[in-house]
Structures are given as structure tokens and as C-alpha cells.
N, C-alpha and C. Protein backbone atom coordinates (compact mmCIF):
# COMPACT_ATOMS: atom_id res chain seq x y z
N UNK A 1 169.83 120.30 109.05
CA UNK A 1 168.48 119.74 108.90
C UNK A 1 167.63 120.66 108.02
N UNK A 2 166.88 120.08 107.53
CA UNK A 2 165.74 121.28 106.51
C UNK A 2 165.15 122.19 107.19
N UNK A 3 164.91 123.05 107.19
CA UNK A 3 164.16 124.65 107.19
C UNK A 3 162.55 123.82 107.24
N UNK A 4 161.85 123.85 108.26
CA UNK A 4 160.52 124.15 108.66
C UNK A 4 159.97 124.97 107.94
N UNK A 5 158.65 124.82 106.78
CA UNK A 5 158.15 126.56 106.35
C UNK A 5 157.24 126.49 107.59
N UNK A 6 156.61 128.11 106.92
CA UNK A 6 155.94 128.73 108.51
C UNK A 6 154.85 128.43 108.13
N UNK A 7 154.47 128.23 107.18
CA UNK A 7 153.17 128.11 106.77
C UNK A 7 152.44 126.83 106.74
N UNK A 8 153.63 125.54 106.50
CA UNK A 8 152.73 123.87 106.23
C UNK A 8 152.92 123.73 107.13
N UNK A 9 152.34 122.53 107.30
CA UNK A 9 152.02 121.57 108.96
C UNK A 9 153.19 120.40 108.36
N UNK A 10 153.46 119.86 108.70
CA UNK A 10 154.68 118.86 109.14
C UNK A 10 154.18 117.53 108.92
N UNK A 11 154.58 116.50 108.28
CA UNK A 11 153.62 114.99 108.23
C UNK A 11 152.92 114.46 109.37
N UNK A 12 152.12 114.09 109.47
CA UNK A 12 151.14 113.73 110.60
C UNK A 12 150.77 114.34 111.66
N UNK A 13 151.22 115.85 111.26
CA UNK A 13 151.36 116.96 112.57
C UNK A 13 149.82 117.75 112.63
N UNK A 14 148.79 117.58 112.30
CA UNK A 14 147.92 118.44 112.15
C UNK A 14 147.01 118.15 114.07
N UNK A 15 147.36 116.97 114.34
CA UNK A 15 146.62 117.20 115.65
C UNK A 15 147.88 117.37 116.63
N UNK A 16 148.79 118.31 116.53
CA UNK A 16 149.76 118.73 117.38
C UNK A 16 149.28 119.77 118.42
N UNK A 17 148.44 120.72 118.06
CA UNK A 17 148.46 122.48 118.57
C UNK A 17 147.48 121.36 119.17
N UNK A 18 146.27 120.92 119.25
CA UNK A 18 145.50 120.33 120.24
C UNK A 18 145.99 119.52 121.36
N UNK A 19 147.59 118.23 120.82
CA UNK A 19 148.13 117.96 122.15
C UNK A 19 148.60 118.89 122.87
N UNK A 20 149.55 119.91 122.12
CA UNK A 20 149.75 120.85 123.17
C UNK A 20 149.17 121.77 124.12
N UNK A 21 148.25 121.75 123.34
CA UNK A 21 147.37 122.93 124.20
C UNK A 21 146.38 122.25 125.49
N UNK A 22 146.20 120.79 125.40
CA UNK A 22 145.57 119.60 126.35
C UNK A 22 146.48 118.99 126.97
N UNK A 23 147.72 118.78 126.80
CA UNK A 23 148.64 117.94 127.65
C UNK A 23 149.91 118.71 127.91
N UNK A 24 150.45 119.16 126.79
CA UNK A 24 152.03 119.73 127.17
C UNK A 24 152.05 120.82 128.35
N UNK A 25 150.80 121.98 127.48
CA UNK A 25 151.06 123.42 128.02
C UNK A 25 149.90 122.72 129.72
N UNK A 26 149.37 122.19 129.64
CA UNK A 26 148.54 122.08 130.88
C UNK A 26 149.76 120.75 132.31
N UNK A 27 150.41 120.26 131.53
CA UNK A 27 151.29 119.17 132.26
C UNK A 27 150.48 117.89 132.48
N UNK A 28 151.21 116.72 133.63
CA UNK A 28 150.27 115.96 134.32
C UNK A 28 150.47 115.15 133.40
N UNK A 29 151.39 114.60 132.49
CA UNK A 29 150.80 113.79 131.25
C UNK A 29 152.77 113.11 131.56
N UNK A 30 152.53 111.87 131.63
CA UNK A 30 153.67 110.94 131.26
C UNK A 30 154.30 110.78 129.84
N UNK A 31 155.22 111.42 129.76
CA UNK A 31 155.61 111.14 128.12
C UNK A 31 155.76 109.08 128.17
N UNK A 32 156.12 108.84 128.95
CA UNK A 32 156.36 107.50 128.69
C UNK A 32 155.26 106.59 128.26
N UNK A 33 153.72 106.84 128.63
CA UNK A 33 151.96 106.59 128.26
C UNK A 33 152.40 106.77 126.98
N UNK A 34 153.16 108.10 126.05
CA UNK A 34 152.92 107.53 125.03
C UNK A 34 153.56 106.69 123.90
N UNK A 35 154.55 106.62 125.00
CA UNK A 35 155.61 105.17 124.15
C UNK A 35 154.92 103.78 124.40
N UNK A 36 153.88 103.76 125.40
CA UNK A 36 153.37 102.72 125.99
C UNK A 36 152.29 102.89 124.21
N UNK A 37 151.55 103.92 124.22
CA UNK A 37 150.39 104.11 123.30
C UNK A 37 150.79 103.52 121.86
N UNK A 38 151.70 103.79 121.57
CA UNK A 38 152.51 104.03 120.27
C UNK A 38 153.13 102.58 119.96
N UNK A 39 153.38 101.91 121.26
CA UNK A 39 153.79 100.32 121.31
C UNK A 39 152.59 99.41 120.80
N UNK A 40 151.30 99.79 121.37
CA UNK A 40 150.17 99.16 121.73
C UNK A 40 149.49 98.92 119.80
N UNK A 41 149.48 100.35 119.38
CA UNK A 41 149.20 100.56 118.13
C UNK A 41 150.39 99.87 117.29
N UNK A 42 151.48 99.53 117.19
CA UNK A 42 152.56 98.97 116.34
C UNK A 42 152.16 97.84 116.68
N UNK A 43 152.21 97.01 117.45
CA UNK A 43 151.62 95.73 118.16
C UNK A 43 150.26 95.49 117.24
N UNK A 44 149.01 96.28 117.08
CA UNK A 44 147.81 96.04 116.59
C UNK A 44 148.38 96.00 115.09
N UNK A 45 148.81 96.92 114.63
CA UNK A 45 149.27 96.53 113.27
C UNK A 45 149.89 95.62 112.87
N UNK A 46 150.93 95.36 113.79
CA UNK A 46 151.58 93.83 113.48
C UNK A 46 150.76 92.59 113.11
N UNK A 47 149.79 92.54 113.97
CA UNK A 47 148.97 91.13 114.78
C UNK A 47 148.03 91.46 113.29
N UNK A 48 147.52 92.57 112.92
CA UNK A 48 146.45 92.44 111.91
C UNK A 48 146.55 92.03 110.46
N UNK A 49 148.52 92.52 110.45
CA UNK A 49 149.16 91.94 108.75
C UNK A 49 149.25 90.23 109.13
N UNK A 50 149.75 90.06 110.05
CA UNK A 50 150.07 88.36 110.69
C UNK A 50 148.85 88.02 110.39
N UNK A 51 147.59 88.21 110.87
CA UNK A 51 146.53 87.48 110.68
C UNK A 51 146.10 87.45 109.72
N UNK A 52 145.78 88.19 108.60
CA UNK A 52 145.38 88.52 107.21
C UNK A 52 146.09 87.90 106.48
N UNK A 53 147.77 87.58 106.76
CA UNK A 53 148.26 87.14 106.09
C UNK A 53 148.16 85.17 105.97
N UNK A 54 147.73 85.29 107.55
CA UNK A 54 147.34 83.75 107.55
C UNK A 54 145.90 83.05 107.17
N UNK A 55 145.19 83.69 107.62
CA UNK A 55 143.41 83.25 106.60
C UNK A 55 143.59 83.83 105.04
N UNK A 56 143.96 85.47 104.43
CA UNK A 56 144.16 85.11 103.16
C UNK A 56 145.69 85.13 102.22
N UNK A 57 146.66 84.76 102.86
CA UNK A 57 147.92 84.44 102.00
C UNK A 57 148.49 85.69 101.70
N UNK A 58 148.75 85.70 100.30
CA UNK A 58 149.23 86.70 99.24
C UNK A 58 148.51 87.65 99.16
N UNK A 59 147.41 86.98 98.77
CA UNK A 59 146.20 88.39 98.20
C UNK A 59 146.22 89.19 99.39
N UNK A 60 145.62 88.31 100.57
CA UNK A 60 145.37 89.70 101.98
C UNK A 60 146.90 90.31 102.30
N UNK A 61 147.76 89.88 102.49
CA UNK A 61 149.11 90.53 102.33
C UNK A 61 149.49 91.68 101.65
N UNK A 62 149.07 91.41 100.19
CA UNK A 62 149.07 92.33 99.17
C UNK A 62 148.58 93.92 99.57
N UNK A 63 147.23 93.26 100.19
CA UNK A 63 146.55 94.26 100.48
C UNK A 63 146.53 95.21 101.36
N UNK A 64 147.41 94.36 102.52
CA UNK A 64 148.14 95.32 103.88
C UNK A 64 148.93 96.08 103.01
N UNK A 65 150.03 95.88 102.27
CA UNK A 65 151.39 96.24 101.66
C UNK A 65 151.22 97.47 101.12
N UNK A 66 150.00 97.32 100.33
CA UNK A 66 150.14 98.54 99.68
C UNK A 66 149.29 99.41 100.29
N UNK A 67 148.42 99.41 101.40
CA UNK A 67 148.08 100.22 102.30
C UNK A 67 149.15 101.19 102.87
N UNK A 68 149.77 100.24 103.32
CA UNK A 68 151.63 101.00 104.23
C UNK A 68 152.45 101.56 103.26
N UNK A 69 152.15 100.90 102.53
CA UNK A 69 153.20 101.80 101.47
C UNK A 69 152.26 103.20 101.29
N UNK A 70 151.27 102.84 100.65
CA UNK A 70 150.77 104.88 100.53
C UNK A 70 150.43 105.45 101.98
N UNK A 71 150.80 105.23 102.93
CA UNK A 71 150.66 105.81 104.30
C UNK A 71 152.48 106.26 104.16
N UNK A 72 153.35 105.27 103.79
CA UNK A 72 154.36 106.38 103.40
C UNK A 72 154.89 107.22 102.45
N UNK A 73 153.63 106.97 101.40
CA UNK A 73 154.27 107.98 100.13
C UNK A 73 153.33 109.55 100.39
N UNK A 74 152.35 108.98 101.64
CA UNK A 74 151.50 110.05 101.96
C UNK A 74 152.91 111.07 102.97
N UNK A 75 153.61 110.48 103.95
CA UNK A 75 154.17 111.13 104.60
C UNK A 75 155.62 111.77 104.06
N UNK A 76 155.87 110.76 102.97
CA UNK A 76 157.11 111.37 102.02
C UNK A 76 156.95 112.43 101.17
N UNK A 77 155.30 112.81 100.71
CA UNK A 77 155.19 113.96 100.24
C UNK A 77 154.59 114.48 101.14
N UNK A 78 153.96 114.40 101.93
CA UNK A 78 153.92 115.53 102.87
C UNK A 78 155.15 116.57 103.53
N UNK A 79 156.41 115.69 103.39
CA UNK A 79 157.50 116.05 104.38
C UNK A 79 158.20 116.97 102.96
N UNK A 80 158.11 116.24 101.67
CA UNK A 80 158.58 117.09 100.55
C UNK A 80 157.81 118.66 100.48
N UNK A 81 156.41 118.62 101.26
CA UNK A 81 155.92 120.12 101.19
C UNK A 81 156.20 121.22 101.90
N UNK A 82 156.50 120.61 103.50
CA UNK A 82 156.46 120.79 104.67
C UNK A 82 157.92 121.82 105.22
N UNK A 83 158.76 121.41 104.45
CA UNK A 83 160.20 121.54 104.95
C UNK A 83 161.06 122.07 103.65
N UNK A 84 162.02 122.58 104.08
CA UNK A 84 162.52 123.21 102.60
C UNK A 84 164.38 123.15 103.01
N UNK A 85 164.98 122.37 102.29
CA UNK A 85 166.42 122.08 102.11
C UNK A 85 167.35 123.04 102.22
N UNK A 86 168.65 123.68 102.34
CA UNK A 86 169.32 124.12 101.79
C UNK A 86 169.38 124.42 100.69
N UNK A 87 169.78 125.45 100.04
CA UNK A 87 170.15 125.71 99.03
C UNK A 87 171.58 124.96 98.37
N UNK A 88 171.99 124.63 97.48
CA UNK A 88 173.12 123.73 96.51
C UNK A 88 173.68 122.37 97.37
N UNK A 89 172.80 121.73 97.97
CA UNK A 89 172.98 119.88 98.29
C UNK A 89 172.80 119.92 96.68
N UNK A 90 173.66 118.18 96.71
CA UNK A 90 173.95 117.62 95.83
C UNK A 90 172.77 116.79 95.83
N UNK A 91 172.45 115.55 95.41
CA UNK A 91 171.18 114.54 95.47
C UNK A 91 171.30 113.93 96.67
N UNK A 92 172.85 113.33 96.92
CA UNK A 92 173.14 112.43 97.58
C UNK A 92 173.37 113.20 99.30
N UNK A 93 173.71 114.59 99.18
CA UNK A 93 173.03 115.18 100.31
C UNK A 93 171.58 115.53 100.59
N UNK A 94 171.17 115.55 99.74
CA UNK A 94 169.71 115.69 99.47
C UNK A 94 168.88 114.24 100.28
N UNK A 95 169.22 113.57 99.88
CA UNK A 95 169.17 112.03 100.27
C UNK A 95 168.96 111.86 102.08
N UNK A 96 170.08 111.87 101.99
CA UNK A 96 171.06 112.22 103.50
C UNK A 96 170.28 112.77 104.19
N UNK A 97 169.87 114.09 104.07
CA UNK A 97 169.08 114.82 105.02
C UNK A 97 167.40 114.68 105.21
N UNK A 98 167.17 114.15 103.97
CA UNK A 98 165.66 113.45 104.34
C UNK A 98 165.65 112.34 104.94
N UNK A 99 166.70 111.49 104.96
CA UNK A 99 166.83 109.90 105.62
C UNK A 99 166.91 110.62 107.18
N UNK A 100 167.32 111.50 107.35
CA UNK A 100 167.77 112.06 108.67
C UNK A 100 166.25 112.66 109.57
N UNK A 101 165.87 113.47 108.90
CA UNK A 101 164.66 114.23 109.07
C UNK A 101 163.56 113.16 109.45
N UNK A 102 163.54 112.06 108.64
CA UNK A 102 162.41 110.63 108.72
C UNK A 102 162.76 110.09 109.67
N UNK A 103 163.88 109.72 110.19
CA UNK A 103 164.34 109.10 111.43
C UNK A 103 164.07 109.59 112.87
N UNK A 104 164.39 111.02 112.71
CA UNK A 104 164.05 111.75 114.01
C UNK A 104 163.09 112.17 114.43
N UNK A 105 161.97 112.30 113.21
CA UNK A 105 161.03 112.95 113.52
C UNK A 105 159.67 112.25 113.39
N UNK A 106 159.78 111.33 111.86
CA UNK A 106 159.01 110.15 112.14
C UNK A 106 159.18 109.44 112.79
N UNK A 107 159.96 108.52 112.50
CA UNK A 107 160.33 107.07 113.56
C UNK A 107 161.00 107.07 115.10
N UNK A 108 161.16 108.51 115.56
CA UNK A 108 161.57 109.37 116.51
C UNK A 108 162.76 108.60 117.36
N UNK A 109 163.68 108.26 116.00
CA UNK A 109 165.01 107.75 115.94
C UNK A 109 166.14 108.36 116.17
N UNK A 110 166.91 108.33 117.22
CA UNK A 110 167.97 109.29 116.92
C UNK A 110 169.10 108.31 116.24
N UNK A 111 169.99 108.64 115.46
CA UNK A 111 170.49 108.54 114.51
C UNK A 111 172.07 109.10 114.28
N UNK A 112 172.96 108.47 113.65
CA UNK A 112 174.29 108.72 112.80
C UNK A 112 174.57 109.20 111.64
N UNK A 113 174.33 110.05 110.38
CA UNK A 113 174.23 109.93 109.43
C UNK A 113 175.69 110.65 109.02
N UNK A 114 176.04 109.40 107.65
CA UNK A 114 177.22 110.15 107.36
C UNK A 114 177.18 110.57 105.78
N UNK A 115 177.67 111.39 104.90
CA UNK A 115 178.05 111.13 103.42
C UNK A 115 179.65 110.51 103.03
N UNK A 116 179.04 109.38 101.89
CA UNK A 116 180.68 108.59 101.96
C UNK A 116 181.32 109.35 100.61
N UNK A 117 180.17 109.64 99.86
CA UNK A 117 180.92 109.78 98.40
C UNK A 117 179.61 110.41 97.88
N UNK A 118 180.06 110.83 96.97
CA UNK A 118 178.89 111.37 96.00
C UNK A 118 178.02 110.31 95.63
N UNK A 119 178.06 109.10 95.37
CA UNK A 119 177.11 108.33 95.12
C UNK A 119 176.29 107.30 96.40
N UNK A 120 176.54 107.53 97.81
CA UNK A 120 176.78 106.97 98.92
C UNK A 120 176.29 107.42 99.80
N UNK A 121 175.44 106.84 100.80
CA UNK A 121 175.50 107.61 102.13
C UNK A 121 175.04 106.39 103.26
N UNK A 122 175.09 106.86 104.64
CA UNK A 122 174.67 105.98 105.30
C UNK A 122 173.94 106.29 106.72
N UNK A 123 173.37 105.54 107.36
CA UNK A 123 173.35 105.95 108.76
C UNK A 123 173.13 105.18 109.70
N UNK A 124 173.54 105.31 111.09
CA UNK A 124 173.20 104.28 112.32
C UNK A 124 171.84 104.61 113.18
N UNK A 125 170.98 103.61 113.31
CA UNK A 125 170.03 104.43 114.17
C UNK A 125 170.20 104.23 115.23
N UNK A 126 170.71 104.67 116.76
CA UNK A 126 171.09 104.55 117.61
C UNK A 126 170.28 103.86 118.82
N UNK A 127 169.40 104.37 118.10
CA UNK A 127 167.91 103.17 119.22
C UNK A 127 167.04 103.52 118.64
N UNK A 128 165.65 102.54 118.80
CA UNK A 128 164.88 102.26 118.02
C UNK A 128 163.65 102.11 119.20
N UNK A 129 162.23 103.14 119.07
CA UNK A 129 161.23 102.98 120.32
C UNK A 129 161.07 101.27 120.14
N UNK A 130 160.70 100.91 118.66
CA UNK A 130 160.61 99.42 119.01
C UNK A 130 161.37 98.68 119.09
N UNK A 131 162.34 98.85 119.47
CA UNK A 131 163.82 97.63 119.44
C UNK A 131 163.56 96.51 120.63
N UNK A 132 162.79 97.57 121.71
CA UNK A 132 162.46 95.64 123.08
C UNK A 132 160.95 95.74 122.75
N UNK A 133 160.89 95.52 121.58
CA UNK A 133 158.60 94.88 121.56
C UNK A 133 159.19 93.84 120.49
N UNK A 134 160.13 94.51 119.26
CA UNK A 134 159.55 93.66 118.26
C UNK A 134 160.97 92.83 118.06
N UNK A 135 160.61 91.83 117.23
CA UNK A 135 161.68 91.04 116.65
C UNK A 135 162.66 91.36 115.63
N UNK A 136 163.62 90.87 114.90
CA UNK A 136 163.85 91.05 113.48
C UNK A 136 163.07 90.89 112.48
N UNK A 137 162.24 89.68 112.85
CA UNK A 137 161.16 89.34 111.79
C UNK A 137 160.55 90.22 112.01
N UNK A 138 159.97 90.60 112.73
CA UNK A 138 158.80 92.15 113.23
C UNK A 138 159.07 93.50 111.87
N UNK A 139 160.40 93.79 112.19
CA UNK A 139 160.77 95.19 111.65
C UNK A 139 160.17 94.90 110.33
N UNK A 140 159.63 94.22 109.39
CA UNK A 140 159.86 93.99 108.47
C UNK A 140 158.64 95.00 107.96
N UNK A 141 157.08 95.26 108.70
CA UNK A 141 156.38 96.05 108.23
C UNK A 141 156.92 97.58 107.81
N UNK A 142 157.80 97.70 108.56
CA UNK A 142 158.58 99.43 108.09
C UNK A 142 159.15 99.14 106.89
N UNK A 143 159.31 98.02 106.42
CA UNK A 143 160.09 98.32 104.96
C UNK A 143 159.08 99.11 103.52
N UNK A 144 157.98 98.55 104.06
CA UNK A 144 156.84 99.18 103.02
C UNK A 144 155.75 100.58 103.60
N UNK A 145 156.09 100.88 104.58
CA UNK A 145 156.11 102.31 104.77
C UNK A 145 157.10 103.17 103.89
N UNK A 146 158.98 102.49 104.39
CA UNK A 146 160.27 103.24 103.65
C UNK A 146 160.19 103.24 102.18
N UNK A 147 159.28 102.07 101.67
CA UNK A 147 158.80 102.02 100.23
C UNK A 147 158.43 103.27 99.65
N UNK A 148 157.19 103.58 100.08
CA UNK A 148 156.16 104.44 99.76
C UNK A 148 157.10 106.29 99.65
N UNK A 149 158.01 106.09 101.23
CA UNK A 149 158.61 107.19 101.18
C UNK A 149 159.57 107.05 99.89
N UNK A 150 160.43 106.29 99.67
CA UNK A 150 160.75 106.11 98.38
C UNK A 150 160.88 106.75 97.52
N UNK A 151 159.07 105.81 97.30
CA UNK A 151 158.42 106.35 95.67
C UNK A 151 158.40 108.06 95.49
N UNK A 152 157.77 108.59 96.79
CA UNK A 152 157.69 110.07 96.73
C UNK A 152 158.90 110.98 96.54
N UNK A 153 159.80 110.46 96.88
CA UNK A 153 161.14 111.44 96.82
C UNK A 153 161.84 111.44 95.57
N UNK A 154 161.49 110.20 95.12
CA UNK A 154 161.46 109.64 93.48
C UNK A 154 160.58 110.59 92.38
N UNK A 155 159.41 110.54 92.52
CA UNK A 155 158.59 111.43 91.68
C UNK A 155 158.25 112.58 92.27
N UNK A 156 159.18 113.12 92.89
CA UNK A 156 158.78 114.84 93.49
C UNK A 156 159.72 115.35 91.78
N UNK A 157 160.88 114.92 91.73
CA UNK A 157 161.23 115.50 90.69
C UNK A 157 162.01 116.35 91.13
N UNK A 158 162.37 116.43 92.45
CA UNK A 158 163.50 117.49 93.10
C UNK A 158 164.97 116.61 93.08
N UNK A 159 165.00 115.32 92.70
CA UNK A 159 166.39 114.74 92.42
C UNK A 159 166.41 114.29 91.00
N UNK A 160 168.02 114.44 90.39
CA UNK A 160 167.93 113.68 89.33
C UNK A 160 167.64 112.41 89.62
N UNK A 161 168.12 111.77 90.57
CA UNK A 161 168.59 110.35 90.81
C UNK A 161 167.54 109.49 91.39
N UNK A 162 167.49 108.50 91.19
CA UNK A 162 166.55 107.52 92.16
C UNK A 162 167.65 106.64 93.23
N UNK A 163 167.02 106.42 94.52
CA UNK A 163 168.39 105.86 95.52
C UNK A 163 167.95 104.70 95.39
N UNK A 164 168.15 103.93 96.47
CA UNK A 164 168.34 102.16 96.80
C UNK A 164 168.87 102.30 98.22
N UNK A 165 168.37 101.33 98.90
CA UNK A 165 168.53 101.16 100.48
C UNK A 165 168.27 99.81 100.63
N UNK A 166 169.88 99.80 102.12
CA UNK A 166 169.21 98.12 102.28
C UNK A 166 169.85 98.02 103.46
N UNK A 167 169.28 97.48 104.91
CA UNK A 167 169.92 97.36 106.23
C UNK A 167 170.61 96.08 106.26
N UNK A 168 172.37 96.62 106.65
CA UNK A 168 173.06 96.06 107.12
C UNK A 168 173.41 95.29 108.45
N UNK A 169 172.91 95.99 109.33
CA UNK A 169 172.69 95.45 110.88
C UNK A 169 171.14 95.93 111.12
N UNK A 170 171.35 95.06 112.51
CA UNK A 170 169.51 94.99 113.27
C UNK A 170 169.92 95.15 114.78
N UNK A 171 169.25 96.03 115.35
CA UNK A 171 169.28 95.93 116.91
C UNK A 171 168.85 94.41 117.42
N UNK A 172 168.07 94.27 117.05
CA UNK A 172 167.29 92.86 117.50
C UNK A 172 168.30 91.53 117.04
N UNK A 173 169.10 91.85 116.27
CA UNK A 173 169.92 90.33 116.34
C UNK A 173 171.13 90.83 116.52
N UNK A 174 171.44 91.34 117.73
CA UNK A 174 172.27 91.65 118.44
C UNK A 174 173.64 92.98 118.24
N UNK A 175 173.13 93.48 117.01
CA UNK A 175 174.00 94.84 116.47
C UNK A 175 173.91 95.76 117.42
N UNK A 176 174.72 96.48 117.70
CA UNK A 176 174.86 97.86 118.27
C UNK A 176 174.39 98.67 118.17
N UNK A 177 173.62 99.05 116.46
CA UNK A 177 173.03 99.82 115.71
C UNK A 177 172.12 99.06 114.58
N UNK A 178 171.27 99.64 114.55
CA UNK A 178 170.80 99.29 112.95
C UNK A 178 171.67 100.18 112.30
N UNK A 179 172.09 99.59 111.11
CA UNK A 179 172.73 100.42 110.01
C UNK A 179 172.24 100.55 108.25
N UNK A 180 171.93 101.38 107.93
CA UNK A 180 171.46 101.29 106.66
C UNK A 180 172.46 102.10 105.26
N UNK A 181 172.69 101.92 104.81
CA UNK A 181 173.18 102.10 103.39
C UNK A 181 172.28 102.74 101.80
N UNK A 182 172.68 103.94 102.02
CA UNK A 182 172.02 104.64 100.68
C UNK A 182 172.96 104.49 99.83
N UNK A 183 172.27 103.91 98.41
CA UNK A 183 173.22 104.56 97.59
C UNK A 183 172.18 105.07 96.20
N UNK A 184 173.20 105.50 95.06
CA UNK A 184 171.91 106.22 93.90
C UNK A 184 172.27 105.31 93.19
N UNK A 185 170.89 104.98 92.58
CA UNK A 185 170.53 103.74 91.72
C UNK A 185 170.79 104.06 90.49
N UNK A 186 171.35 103.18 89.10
CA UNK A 186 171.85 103.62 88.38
C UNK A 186 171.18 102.69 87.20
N UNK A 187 170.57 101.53 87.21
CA UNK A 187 169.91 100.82 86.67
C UNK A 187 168.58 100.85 87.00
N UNK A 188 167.73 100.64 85.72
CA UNK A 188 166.19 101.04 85.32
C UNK A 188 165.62 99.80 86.40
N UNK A 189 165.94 98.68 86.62
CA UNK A 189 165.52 97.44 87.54
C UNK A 189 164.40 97.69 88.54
N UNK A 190 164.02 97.24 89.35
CA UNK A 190 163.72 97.05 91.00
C UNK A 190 164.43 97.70 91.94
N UNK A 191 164.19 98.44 92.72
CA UNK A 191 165.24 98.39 94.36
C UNK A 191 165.81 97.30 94.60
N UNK A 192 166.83 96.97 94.87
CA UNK A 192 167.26 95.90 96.05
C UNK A 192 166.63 96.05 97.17
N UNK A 193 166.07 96.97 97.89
CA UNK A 193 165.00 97.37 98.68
C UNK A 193 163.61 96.58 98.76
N UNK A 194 162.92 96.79 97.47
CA UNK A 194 162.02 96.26 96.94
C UNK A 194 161.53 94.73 97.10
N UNK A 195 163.24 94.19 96.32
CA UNK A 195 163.08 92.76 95.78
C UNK A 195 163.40 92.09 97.50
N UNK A 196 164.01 92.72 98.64
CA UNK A 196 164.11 92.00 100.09
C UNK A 196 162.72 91.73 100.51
N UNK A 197 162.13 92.99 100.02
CA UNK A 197 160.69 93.56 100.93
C UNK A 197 160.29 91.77 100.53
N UNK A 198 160.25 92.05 99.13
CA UNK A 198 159.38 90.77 98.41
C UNK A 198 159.47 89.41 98.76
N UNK A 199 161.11 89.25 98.93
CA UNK A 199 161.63 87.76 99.66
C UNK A 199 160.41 88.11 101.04
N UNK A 200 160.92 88.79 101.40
CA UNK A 200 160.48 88.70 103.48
C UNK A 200 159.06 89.02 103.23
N UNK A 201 158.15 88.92 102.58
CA UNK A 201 156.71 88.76 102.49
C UNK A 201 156.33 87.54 101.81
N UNK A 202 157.45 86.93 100.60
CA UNK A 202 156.95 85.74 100.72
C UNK A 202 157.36 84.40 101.76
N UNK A 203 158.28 84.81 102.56
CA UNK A 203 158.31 83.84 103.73
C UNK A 203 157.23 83.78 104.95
N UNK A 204 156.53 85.13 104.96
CA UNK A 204 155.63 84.80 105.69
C UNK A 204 154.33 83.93 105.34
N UNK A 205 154.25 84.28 103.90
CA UNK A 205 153.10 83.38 103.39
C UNK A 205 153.27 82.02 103.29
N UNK A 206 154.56 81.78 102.68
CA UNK A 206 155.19 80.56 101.95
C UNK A 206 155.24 79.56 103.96
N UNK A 207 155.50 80.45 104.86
CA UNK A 207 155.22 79.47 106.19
C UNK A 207 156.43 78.91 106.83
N UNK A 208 157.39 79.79 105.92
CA UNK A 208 159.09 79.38 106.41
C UNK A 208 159.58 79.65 107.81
């Protein structure tokens, strides 16, 4: 896993030393309140793209989208400041271990990750906090968070390569695992990433 520096704070970590110092180090506090908390807030976000998307279409859609997306290009460079790699990974380990790092620590996923090949990688997420709230259709707001992270790992300029991602299985329609598939993109195009996001936002508008 990447090296923690001693010095940055961690993506979204800046009100940490205050939980701890109010709930951890004092006790009395249900970790499970905050899977309940954390449900409640994914839930409000859901209900607020759904609704926006139904009084204004495309445009209000639009406008969620690229909100979530720089909430993850905010946390994809944050995590590019925060943490520091090994020394001689390849891209595609490079890859690998940030897909890993985002899973466990953002999406507080535990996870499979394997490397297949130098151009390849993959991973299982083994459970998912939202796997009994939301649907398949549900998951779909994380795709433009994973966007944003993306873009940042893209223009940090610490890989030659630009990747591409695209989930193969879903907990929610009955997989074992979610499974996702990295690979490094080799054409100037769109993500295949991208162009799904795009299908599965215009079905919500379009009313399919």
C-alpha cells in the first residue's frame, strides 16, 4: 500500500483528530450510527440527483455530474499529495495500488486486487457499505465521483499512461463480488468508462 507522508492530511481526513479526540479516545459511540449516518447521506444524495433529474432533465443532471465528478478529482488529488508509492511500480502497478488505496479507505471497501499483465489489472470488492440500501441502478452515482478520480491521476503527470475501467459484476444483481477491470488506454477517444457513465445518465432522463 502507499507510504502515508507525515506531514499531509489524507482526502477528507481533516476533521479526523476532532472525531478522535470526541468519540474514539472518549468511547460510548456505536461504530454502526455511523454506517447508519453515512447510509442516510448516500440516500440524500441519491433522492436529490433523482429529483433534479426529473423537474430539470439533462441540464439539472449535468449539473449534479459534474459536481461529483470534481468532489472526485478533489479527492484523487488530494490522495496524489497525501501518500507516496513505492519506489520503481510500473504504471499499471501504479494503477493497482491507487484503485486499492480508494477502495479501502474511501469507499471503505475491502477488496481483491490482482496485476494480470503489464497492460491489465483488476479487482473484487468483497462488500460494499451500500450493497443492502442501494440498487444496481443506484450504484450508478459513483461512476462520476471514479470519473473525477480519473481525471486526476491522469493529469498528475506521475503516469505515462491514461487507464480505462469498466465493472464486470454487481453485488446487487446477484454477483459474489463486484468486479472491475483496469486496463491502459491506448487510444486518444473517450473512456469506455465515460461513454457507460453517459448511456446510464441518459436512461434516467430519456425515462427508460
Amino acid at each position: 500500500m502507499p507510504k502515508e507522508s507525515e506531514n499531509k492530511g489524507l482526502p477528507l481526513s481533516s476533521p479526523e483528530s476532532g472525531f478522535t479526540r470526541r468519540a474514539l479516545d472518549r468511547g460510548g459511540v456505536d461504530p454502526r450510527a455511523l454506517l447508519r449516518w453515512g447510509q442516510m447521506m448516500a440516500v440524500a444524495l441519491l433522492e436529490v440527483v433523482k429529483a433534479v433529474e426529473e423537474k430539470y432533465g439533462a441540464e439539472g443532471q449535468s449539473l449534479c455530474i459534474e459536481s461529483m465528478e470534481e468532489v472526485g478529482r478533489r479527492v484523487g488529488g488530494e490522495l496524489l499529495k497525501s501518500v507516496e508509492a513505492p519506489a520503481g511500480l510500473t504504471d499499471i502497478e501504479r494503477i493497482s495500488l491507487l484503485a486499492s488505496w480508494v477502495n479501502r479507505n474511501i469507499y471503505a471497501s475491502p477488496e481483491y486486487p490482482q496485476v494480470l499483465s503489464e497492460d491489465e489489472c483488476c479487482f473484487d470488492i468483497l462488500w460494499c457499505p451500500h450493497q443492502d440500501i442501494y440498487t444496481a441502478r443506484d450504484c450508478r452515482i459513483q461512476r462520476y465521483l471514479v470519473q473525477g478520480m480519473l481525471d486526476a491521476f491522469r493529469d498528475s503527470g506521475l503516469m505515462e499512461s491514461d487507464f480505462d475501467l469498466e465493472v464486470q459484476s454487481l453485488i446487487p444483481l446477484g454477483a459474489e463480488t463486484c468486479h472491475f477491470r483496469i486496463w491502459r488506454k491506448l487510444d486518444k477517444g473517450p473512456r469506455a468508462w465515460s461513454r457507460h457513465s453517459a448511456y446510464l445518465a441518459g436512461r434516467e432522463t430519456e425515462g427508460s
